[in-house]
Every structure is written in structure tokens, then in C-alpha cells.
C-alpha atoms as a PDB file:
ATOM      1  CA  UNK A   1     119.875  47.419 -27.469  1.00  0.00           C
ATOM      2  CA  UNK A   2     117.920  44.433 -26.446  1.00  0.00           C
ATOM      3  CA  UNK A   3     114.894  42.335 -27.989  1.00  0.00           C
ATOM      4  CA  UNK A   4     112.728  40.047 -26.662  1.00  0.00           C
ATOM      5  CA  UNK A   5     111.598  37.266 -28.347  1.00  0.00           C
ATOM      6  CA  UNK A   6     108.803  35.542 -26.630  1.00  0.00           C
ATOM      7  CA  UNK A   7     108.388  31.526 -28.220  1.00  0.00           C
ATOM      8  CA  UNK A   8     105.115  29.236 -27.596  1.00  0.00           C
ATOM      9  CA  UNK A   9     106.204  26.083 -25.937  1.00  0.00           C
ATOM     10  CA  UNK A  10     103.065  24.205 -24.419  1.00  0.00           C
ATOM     11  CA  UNK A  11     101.011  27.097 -24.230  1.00  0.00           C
ATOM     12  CA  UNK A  12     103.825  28.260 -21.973  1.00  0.00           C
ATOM     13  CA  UNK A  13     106.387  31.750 -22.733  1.00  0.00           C
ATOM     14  CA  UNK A  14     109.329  31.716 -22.405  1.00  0.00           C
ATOM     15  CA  UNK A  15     111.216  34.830 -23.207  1.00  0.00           C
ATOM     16  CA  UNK A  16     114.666  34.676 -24.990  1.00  0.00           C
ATOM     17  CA  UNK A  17     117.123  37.854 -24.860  1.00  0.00           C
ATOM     18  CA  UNK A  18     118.948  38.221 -27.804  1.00  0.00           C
ATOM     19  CA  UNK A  19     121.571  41.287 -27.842  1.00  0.00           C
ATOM     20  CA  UNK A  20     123.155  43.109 -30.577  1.00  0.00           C
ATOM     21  CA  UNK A  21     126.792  43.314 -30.679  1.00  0.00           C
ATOM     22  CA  UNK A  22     128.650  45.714 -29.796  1.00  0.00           C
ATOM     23  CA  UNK A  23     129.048  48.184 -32.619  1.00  0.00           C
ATOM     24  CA  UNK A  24     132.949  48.760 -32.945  1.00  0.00           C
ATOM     25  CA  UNK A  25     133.984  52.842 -34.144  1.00  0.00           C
ATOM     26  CA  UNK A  26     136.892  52.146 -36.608  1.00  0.00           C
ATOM     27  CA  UNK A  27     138.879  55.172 -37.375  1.00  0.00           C
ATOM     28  CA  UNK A  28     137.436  56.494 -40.958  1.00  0.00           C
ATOM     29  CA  UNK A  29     139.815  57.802 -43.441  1.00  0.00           C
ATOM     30  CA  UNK A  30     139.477  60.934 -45.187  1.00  0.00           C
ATOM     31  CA  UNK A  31     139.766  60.069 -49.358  1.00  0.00           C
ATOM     32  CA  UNK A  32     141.006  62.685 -51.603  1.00  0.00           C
ATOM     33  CA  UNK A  33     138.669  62.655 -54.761  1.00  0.00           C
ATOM     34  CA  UNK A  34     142.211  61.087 -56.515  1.00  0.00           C
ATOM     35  CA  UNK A  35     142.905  58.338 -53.586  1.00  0.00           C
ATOM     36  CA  UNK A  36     139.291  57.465 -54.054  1.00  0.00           C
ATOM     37  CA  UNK A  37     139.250  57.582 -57.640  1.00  0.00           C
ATOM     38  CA  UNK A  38     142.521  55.156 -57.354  1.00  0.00           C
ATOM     39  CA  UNK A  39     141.206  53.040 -55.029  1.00  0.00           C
ATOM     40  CA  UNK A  40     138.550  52.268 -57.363  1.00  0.00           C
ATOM     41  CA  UNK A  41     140.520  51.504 -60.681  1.00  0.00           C
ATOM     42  CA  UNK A  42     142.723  49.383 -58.815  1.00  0.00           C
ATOM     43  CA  UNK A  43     139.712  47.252 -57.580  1.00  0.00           C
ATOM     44  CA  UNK A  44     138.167  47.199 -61.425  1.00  0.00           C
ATOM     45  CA  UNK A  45     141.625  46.363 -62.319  1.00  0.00           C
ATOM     46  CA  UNK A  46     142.148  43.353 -59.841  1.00  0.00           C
ATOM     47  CA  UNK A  47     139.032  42.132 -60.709  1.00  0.00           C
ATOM     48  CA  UNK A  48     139.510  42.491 -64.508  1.00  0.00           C
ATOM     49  CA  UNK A  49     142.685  40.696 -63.997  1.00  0.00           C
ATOM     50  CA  UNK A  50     140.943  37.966 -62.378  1.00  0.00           C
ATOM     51  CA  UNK A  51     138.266  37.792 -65.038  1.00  0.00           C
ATOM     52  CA  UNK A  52     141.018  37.250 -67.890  1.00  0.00           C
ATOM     53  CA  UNK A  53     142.789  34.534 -65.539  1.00  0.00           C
ATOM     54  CA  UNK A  54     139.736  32.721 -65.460  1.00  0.00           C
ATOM     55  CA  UNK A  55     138.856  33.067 -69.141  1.00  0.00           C
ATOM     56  CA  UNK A  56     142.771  31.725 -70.042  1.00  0.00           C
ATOM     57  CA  UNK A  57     141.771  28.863 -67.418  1.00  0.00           C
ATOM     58  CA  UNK A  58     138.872  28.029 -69.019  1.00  0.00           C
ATOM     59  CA  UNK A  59     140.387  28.154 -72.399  1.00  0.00           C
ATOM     60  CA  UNK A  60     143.372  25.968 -70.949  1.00  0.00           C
ATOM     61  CA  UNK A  61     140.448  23.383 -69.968  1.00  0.00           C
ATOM     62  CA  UNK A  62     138.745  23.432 -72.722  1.00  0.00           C
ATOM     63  CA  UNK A  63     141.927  22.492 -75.322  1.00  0.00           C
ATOM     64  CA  UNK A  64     142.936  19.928 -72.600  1.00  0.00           C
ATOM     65  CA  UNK A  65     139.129  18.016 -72.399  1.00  0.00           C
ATOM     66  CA  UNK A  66     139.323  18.345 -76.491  1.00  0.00           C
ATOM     67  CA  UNK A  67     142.720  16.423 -76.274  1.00  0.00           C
ATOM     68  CA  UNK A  68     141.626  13.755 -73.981  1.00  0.00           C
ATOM     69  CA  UNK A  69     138.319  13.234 -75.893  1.00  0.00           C
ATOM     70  CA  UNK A  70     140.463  13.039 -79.203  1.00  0.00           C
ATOM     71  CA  UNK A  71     142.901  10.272 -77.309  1.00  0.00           C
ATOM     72  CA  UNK A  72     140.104   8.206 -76.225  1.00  0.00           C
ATOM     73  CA  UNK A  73     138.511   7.684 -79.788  1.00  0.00           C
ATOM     74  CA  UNK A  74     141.911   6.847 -81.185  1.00  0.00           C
ATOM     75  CA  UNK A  75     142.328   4.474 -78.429  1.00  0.00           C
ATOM     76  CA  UNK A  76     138.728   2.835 -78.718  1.00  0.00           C
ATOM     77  CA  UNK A  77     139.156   3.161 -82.652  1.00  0.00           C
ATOM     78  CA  UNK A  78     142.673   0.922 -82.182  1.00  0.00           C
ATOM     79  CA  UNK A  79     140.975  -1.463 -79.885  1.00  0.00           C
END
């Protein structure tokens, strides 16, 4: 399928072809109402799994910043 585009350039037109890409048929898989099912709770899961890694990270952070902000006022307290 092809467009034109036509763009204003000193009152003059100059027409710019822009094509789609080729649309590419990929095979489609039939899904059992169980594969389909398993597919997604094994996506929830991986993303569940990714939400607790990042809450442990963030709690991780968190302790470590508190430790670091409790060693610098003993060390400007010292001083």
C-alpha cells in the first residue's frame, strides 16, 4: 500500500512516497483453553516475581542509605 505525502516547500510540491512494510504471516498456534490459561499464570507469575525482587531491592536500599546516613552523623558528631 502506498501514501503520498505532498510537503509545501516555496510554494513548490514535492511528493514523498512512503511505503508500508511488508506485513510478515507468522505461523499462529492453536492454544488449548489449559496452554492458554498456563501461559497466562506463568506471565502473572514472572512478573509477580519481579515485583517482590524489586520490593526486597528497595528494602535492601533503603536499610543501606539509613546506615550510611547514621555513619555520617557519628562521623560529623566525632569531628
Amino acid at each position: 500500500m502506498k501514501r503520498y505525502v505532498y510537503a509545501v516547500a516555496t510554494s513548490l510540491y514535492c511528493p514523498i512516497q512512503l511505503v508500508a512494510p511488508p506485513v510478515i504471516n507468522a505461523p499462529k498456534r492453536t492454544y488449548s483453553v489449559e496452554d492458554f490459561s498456563e501461559l497466562i499464570n506463568s506471565r502473572l507469575q514472572q512478573l509477580e516475581d519481579t515485583h517482590e525482587a524489586r520490593q526486597r531491592y528497595g528494602s535492601l536500599l533503603a536499610v543501606l542509605r539509613q546506615q550510611v546516613d547514621s555513619y555520617r552523623m557519628r562521623r560529623a558528631g566525632g569531628k
